[in-house]
C-alpha atoms as a PDB file:
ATOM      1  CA  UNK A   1       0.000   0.000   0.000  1.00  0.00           C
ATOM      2  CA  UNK A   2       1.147   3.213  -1.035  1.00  0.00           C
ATOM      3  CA  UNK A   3       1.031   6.376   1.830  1.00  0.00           C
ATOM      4  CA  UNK A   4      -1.832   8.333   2.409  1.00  0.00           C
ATOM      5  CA  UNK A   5      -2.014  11.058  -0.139  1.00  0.00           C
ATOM      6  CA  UNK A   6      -0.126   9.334  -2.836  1.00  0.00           C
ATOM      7  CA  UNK A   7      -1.160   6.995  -5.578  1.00  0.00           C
ATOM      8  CA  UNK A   8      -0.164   3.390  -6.104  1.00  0.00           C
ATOM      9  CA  UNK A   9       2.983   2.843  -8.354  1.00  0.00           C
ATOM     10  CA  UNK A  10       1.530  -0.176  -9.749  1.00  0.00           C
ATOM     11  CA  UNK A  11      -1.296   2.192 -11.590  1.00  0.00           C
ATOM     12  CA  UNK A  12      -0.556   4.718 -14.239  1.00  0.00           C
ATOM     13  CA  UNK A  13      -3.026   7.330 -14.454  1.00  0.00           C
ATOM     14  CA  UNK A  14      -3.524   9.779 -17.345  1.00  0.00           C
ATOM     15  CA  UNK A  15      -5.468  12.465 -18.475  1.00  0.00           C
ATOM     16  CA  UNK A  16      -7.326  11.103 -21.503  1.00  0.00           C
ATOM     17  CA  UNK A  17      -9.879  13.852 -22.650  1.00  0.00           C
ATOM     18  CA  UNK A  18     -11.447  16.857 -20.883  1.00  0.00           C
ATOM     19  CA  UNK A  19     -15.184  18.044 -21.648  1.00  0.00           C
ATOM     20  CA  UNK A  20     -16.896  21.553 -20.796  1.00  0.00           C
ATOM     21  CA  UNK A  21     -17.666  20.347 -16.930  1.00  0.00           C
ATOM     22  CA  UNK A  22     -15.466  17.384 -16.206  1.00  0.00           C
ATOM     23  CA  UNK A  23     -11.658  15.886 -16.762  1.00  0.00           C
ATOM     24  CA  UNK A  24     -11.592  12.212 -17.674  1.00  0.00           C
ATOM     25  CA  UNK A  25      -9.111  10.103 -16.842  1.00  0.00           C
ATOM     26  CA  UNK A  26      -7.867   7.099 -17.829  1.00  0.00           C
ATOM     27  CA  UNK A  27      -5.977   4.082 -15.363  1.00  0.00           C
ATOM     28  CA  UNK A  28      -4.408   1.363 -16.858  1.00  0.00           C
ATOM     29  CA  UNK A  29      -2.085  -1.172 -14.678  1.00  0.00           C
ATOM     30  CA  UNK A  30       1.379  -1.084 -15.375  1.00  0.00           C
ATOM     31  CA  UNK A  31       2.900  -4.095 -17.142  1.00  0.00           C
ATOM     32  CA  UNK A  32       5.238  -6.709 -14.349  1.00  0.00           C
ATOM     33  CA  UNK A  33       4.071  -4.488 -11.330  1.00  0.00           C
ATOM     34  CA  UNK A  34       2.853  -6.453  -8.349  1.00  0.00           C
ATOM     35  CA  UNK A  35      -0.858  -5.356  -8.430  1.00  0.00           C
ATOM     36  CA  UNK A  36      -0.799  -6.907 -12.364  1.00  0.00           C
ATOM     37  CA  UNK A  37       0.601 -10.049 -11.446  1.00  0.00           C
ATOM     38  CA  UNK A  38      -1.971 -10.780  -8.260  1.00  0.00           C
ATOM     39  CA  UNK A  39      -4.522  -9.373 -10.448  1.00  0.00           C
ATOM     40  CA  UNK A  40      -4.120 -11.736 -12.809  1.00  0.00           C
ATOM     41  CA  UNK A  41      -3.877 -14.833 -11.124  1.00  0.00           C
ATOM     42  CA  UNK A  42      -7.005 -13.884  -9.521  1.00  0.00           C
ATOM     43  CA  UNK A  43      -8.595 -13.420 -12.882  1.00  0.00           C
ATOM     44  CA  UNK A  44      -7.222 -16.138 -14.513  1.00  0.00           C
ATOM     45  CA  UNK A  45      -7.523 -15.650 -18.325  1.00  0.00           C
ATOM     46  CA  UNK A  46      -9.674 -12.712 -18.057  1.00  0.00           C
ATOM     47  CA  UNK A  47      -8.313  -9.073 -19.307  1.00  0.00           C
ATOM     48  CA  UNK A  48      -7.593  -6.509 -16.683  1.00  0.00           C
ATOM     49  CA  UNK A  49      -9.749  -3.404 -17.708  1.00  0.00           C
ATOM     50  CA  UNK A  50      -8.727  -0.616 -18.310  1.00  0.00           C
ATOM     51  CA  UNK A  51     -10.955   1.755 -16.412  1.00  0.00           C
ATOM     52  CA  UNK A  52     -12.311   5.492 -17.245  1.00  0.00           C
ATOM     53  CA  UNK A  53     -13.111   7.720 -14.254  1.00  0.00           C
ATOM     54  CA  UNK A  54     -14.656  11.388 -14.400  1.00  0.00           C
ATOM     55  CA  UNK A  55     -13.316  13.630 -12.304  1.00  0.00           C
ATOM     56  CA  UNK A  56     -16.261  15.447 -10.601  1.00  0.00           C
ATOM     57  CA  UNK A  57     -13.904  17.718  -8.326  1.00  0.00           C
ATOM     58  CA  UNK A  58     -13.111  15.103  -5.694  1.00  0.00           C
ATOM     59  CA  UNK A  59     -15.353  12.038  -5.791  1.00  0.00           C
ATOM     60  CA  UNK A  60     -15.356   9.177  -8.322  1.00  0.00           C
ATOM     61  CA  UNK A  61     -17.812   7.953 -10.433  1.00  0.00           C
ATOM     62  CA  UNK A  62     -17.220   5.774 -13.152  1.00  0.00           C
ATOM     63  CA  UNK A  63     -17.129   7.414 -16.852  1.00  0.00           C
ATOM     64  CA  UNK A  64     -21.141   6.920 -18.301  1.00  0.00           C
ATOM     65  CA  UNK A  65     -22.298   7.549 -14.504  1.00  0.00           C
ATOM     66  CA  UNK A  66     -24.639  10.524 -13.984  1.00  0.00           C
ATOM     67  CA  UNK A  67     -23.308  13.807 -12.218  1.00  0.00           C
ATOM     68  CA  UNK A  68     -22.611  13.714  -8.488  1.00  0.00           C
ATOM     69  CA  UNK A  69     -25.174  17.027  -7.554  1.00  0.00           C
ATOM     70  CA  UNK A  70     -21.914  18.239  -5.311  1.00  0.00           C
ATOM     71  CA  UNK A  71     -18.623  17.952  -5.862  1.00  0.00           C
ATOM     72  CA  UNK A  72     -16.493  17.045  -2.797  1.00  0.00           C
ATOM     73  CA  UNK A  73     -12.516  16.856  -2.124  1.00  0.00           C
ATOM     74  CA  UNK A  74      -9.737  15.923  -4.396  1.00  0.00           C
ATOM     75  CA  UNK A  75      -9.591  12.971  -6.327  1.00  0.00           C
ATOM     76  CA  UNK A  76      -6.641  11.486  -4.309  1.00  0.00           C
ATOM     77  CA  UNK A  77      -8.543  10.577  -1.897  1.00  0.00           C
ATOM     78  CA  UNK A  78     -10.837   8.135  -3.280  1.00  0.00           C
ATOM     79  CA  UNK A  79      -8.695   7.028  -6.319  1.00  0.00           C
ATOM     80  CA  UNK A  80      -6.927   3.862  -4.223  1.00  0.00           C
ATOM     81  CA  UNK A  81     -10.309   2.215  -2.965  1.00  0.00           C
ATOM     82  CA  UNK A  82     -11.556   2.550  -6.575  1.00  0.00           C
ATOM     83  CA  UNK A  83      -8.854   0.644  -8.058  1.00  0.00           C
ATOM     84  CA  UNK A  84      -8.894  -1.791  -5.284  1.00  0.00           C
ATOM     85  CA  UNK A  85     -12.900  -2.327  -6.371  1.00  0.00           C
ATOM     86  CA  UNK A  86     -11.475  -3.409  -9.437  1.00  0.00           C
ATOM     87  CA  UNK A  87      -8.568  -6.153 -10.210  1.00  0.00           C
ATOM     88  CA  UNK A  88     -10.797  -9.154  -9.635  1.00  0.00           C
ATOM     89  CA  UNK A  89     -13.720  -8.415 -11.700  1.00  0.00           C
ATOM     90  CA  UNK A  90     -15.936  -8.984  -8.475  1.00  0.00           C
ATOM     91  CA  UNK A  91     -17.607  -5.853  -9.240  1.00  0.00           C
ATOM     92  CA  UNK A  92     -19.421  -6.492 -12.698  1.00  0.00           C
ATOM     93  CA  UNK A  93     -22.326  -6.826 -12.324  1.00  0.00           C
ATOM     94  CA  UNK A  94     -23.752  -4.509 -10.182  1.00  0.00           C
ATOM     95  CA  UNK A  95     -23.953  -1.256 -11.864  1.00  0.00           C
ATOM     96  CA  UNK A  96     -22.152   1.749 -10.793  1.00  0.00           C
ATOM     97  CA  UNK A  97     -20.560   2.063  -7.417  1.00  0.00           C
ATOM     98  CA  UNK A  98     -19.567   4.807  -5.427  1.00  0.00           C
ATOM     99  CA  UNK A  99     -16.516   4.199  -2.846  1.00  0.00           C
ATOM    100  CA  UNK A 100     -15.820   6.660  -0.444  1.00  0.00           C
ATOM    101  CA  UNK A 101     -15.362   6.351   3.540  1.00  0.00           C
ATOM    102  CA  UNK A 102     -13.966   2.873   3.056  1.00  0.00           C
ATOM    103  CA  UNK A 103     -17.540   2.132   1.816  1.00  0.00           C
ATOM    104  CA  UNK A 104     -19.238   0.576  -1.367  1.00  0.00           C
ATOM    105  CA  UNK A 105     -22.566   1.555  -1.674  1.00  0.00           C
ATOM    106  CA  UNK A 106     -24.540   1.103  -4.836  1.00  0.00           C
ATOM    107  CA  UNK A 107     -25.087   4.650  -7.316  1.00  0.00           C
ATOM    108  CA  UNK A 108     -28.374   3.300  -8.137  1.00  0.00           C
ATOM    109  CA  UNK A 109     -29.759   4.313  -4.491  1.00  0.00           C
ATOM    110  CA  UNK A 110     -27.015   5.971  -2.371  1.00  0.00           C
ATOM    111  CA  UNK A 111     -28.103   9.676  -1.523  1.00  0.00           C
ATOM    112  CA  UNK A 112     -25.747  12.620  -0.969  1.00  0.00           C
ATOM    113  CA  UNK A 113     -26.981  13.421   2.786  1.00  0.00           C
ATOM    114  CA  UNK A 114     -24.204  16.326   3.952  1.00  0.00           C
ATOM    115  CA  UNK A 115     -23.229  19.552   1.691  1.00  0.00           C
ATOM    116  CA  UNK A 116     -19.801  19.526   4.074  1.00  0.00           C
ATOM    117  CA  UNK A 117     -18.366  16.274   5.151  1.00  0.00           C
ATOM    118  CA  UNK A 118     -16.274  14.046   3.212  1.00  0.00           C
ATOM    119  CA  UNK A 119     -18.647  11.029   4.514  1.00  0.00           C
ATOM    120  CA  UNK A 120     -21.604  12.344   2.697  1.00  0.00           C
ATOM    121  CA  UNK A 121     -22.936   9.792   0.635  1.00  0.00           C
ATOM    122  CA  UNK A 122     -24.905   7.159   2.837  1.00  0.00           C
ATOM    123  CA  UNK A 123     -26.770   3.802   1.831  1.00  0.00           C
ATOM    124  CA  UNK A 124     -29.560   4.379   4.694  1.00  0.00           C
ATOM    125  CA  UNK A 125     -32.063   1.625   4.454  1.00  0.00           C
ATOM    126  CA  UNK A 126     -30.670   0.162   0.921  1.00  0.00           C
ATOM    127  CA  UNK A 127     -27.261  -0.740   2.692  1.00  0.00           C
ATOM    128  CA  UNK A 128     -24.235  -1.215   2.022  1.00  0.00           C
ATOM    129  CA  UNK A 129     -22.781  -3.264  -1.123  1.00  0.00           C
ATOM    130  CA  UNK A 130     -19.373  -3.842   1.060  1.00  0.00           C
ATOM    131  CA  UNK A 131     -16.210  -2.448   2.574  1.00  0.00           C
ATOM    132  CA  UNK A 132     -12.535  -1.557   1.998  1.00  0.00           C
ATOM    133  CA  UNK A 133     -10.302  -3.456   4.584  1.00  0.00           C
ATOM    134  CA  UNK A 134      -6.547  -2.761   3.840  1.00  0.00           C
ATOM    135  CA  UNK A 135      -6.739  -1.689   0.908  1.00  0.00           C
ATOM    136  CA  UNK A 136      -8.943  -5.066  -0.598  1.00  0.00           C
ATOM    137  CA  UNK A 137     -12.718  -4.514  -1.446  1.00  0.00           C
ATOM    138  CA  UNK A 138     -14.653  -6.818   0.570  1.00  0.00           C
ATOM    139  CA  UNK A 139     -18.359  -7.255  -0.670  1.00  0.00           C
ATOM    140  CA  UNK A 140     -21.281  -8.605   1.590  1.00  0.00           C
ATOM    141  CA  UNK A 141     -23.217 -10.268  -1.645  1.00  0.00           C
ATOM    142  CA  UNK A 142     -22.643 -12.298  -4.658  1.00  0.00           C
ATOM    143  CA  UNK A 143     -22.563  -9.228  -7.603  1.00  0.00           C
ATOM    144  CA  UNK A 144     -26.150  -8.598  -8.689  1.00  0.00           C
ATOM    145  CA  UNK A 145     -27.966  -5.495 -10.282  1.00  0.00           C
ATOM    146  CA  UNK A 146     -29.744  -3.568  -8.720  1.00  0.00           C
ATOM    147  CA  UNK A 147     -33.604  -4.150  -8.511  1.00  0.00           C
ATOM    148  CA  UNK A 148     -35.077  -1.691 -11.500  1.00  0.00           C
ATOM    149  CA  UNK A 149     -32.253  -0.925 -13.313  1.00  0.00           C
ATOM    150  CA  UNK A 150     -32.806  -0.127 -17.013  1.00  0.00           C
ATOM    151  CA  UNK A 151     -29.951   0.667 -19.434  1.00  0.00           C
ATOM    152  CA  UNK A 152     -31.205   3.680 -21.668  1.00  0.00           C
ATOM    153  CA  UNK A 153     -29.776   4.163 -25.424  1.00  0.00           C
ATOM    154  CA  UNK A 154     -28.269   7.475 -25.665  1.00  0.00           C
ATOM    155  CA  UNK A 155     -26.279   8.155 -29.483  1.00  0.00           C
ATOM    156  CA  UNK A 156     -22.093   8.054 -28.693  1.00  0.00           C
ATOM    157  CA  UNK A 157     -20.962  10.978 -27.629  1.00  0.00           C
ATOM    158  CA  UNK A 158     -24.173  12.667 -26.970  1.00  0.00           C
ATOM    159  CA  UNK A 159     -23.958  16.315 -26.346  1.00  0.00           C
ATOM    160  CA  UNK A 160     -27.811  17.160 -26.638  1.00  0.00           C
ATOM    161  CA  UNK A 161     -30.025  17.991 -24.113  1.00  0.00           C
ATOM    162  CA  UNK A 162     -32.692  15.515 -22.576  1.00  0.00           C
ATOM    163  CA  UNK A 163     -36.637  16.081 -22.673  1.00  0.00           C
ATOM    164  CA  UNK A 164     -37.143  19.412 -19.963  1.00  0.00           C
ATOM    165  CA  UNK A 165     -38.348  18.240 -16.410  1.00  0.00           C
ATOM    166  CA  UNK A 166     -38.805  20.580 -13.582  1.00  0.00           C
ATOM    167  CA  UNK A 167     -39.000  19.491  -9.475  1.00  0.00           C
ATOM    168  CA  UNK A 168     -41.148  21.256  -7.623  1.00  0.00           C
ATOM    169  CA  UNK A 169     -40.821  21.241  -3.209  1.00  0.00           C
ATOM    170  CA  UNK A 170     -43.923  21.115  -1.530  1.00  0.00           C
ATOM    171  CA  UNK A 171     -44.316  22.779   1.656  1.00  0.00           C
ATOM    172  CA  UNK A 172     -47.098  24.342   3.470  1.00  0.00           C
ATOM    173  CA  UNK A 173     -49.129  26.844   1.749  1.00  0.00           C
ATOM    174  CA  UNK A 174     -47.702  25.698  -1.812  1.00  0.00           C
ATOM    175  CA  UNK A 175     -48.619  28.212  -4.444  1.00  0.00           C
ATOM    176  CA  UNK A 176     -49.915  25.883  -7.688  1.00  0.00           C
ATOM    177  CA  UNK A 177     -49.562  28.852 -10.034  1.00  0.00           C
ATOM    178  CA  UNK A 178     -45.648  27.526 -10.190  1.00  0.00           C
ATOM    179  CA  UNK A 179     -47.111  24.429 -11.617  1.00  0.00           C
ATOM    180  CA  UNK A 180     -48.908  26.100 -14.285  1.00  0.00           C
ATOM    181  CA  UNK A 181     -46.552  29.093 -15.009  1.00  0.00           C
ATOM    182  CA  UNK A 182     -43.963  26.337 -15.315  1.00  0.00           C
ATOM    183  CA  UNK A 183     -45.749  23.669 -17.596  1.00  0.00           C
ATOM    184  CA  UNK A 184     -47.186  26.899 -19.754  1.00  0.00           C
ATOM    185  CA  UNK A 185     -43.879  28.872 -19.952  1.00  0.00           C
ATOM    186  CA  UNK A 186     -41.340  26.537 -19.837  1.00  0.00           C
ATOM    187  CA  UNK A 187     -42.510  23.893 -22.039  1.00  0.00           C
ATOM    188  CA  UNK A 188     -42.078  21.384 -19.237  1.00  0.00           C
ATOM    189  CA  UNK A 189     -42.501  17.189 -20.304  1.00  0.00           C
ATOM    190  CA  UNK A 190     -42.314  16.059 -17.012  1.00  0.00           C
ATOM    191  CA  UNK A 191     -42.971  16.942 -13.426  1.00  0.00           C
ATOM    192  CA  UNK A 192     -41.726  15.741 -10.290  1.00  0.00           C
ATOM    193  CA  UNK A 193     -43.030  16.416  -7.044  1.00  0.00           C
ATOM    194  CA  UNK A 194     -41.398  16.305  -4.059  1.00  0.00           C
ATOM    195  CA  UNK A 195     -43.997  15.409  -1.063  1.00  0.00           C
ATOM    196  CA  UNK A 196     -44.698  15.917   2.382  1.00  0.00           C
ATOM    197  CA  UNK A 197     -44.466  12.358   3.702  1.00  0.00           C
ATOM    198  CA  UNK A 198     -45.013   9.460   1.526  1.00  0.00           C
ATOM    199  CA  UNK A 199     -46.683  11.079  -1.027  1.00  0.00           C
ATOM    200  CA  UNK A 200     -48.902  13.499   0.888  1.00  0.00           C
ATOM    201  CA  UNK A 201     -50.157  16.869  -1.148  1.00  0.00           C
ATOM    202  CA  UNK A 202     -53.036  19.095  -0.356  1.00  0.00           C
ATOM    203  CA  UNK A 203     -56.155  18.566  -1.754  1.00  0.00           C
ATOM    204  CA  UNK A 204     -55.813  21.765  -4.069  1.00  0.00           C
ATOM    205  CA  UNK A 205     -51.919  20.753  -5.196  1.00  0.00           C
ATOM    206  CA  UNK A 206     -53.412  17.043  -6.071  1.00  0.00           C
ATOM    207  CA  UNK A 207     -56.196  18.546  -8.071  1.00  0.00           C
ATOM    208  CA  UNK A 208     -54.236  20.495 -10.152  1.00  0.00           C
ATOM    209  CA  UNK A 209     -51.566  18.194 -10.990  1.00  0.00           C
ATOM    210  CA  UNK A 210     -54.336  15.606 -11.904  1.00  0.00           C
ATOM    211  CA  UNK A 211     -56.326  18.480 -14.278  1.00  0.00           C
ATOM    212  CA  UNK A 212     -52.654  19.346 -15.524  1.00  0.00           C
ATOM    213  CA  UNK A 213     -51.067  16.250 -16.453  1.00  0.00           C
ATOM    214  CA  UNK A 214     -54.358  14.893 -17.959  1.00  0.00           C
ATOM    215  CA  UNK A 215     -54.673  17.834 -20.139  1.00  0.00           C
ATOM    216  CA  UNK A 216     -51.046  18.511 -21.295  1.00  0.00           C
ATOM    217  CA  UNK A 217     -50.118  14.467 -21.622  1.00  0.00           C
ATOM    218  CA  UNK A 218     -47.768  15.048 -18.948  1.00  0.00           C
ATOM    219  CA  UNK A 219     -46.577  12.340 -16.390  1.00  0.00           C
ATOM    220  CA  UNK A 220     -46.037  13.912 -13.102  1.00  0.00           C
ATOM    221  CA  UNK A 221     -43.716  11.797 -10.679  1.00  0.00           C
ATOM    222  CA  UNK A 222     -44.676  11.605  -6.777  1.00  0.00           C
ATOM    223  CA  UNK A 223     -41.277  11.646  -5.045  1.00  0.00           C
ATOM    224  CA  UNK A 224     -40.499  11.963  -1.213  1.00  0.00           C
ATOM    225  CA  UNK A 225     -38.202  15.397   0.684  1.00  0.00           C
ATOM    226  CA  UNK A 226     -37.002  12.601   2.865  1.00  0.00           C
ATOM    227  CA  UNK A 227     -34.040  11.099   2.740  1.00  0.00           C
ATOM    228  CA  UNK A 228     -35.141   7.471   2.937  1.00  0.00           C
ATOM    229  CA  UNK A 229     -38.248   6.026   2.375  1.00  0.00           C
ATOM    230  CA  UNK A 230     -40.743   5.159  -0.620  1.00  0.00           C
ATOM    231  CA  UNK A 231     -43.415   5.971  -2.713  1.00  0.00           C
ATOM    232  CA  UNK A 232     -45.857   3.478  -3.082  1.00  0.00           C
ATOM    233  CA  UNK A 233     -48.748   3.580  -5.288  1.00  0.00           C
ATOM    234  CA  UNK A 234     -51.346   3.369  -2.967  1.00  0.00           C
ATOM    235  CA  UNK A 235     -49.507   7.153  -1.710  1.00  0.00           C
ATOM    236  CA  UNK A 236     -51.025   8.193  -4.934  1.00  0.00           C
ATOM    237  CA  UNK A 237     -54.304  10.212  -5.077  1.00  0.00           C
ATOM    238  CA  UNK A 238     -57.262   7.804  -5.756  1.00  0.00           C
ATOM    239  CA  UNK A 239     -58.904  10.296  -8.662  1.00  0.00           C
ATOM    240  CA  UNK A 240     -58.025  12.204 -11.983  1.00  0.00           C
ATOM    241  CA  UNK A 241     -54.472   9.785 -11.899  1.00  0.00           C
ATOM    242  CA  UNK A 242     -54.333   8.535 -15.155  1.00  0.00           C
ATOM    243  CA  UNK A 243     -50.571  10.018 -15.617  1.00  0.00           C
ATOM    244  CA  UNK A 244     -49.734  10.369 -11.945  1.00  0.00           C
ATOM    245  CA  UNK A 245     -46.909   7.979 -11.437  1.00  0.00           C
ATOM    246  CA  UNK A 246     -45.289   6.728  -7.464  1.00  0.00           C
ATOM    247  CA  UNK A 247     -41.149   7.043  -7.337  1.00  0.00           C
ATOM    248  CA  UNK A 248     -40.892   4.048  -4.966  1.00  0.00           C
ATOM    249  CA  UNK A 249     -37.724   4.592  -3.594  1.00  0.00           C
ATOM    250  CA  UNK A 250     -36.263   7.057  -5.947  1.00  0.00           C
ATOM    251  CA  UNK A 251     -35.177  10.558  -4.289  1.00  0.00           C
ATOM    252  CA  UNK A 252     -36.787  13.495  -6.713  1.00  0.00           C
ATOM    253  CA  UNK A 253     -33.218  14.179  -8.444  1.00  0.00           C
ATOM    254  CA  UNK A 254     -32.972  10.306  -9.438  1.00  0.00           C
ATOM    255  CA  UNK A 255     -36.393  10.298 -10.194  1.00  0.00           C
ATOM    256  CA  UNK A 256     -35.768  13.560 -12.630  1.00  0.00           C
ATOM    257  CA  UNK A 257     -33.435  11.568 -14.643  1.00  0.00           C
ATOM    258  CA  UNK A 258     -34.997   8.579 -15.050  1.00  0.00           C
ATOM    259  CA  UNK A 259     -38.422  10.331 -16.468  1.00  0.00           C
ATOM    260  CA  UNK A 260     -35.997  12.242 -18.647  1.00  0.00           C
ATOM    261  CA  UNK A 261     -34.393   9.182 -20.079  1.00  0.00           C
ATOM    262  CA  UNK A 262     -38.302   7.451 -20.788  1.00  0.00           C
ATOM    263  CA  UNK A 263     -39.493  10.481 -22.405  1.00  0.00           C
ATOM    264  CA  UNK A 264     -35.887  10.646 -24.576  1.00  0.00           C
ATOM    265  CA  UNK A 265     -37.256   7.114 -25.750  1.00  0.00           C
ATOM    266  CA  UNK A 266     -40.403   7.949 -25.842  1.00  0.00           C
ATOM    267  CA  UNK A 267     -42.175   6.144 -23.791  1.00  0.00           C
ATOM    268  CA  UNK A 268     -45.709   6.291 -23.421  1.00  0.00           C
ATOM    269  CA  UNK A 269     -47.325   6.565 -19.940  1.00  0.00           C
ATOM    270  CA  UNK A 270     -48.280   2.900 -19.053  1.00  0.00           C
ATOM    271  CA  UNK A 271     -44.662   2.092 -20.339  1.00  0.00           C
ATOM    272  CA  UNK A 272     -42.775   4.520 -17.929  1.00  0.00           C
ATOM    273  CA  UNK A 273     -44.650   3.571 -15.010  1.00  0.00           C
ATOM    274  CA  UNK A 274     -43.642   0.378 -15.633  1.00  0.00           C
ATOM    275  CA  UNK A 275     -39.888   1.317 -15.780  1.00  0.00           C
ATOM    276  CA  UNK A 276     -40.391   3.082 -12.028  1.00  0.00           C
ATOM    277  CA  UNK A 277     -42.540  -0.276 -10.967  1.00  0.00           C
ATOM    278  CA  UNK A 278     -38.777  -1.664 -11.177  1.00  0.00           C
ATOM    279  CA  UNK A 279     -38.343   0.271  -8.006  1.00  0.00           C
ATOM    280  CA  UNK A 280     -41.090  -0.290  -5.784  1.00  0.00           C
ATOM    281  CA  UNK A 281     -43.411   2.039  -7.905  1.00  0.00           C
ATOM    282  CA  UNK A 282     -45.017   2.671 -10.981  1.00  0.00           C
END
């Protein structure tokens, strides 16, 4: 193991391309160097990847992931434990992973819980895929997927911008007109709300949203301002739903880019709440 602060000598890491927001880098394992030759024995006949990270001003997520909301602290930091998630394949299979902490939670559900500390992103009632115990990646279960995860088909290198989808807070005393000065000025395709409790609105709110989204075609997600918890459908008002759709256990950010990615594919309404079924939903 290499001190704290510096990078292993068995890893070469290089700055492959930069784009407007991000720097992507590119770590390949030096030929003959210890962590090769373990690697591959523990491998066997399978090729060592070469792995892509985006640098996202401190934190690590693999190159294809989505945009960590915040950044956090430099990418030294974190750079060791993701390498050490890597050399013996264990992690295929599970879909992107976020190490920090000495943790391994799964991108698919962690939640950024702290806009200051380093130990910020948390695995609350999800838990946690697995550990980092001198410098080896230690994982709890066999490598699976996690439950509702879709692969979307974006064109390579795409640069364009997805269908527009606007989250709205609810809080006491909510003024609707957002909602419609949003949906009529904004050209909006999707809404998600963010709800008091497991779905709760006010009567009024839930009334609009239903006239809204029934006469514009326009799905409107039912997300939680908790941290943890779920959506279910029965949290869903019982009239005027027909494109009222229940997050499950999707935060309203997550939730944002997953109705983006159905309406980029055009998905029709019965066919994206089946995609958010996947999580507990629909």
């Amino acid at each position: 193991m290499s001190a704290p602060g510096t990078i292993d000598e068995s890893i070469d890491i290089q700055e492959d391309r930069s784009d407007i927001f991000h720097p992507v880098y590119t770590v390949r394992y030096r030929q003959n160097s210890i962590g090769t030759i373990d690697s591959v024995s523990s491998v066997g006949s399978q090729k060592l990847p070469v792995i892509k990270i985006l640098g996202t001003g401190g934190t690590i997520a693999a190159k294809g992931a989505l945009a960590i909301p915040q950044p956090g602290y430099h990418v030294d930091l974190t750079i060791e434990d993701l390498i050490a998630s890597v050399p013996d394949l264990s992690h295929t299979c599970r879909g992107v992973l976020v190490t920090l902490n000495d943790k391994i939670g799964s991108g698919y559900y962690i939640s950024k819980t702290d806009a200051n500390s380093l130990d910020t992103f948390k695995s609350l009632g999800h838990g946690y895929l697995g550990n980092f115990v001198a410098g080896e990646a230690h994982y709890y279960f066999p490598a699976l997927k996690p439950s509702g995860l879709k692969n979307f088909q974006l064109p390579p290198l795409f640069s364009g911008s997805l269908p527009e989808v606007a989250i709205f807070y609810a809080h006491q005393n909510f003024n609707n007109d957002l909602i419609k000065l949003a949906v009529k000025h904004m050209h909006l395709k999707g809404i998600v709300m963010a709800t008091m409790g497991a779905g709760s609105l006010s009567d009024l709110t839930n009334e609009v949203l239903g006239e809204i989204s029934s006469e514009n075609h326009l799905p409107v997600i039912y997300s939680k301002r908790s941290t943890d918890g779920m959506i279910p459908i029965s949290g869903l008002p019982k009239s005027d739903n027909h494109f009222l759709v229940a997050s499950g256990y999707l935060n309203p950010p997550k939730a944002r880019i997953l109705l983006q990615l159905c309406l980029f594919e055009q998905m029709d309404i019965k066919q994206i709440r089946k995609v958010f079924a996947g999580v507990y939903g629909g």
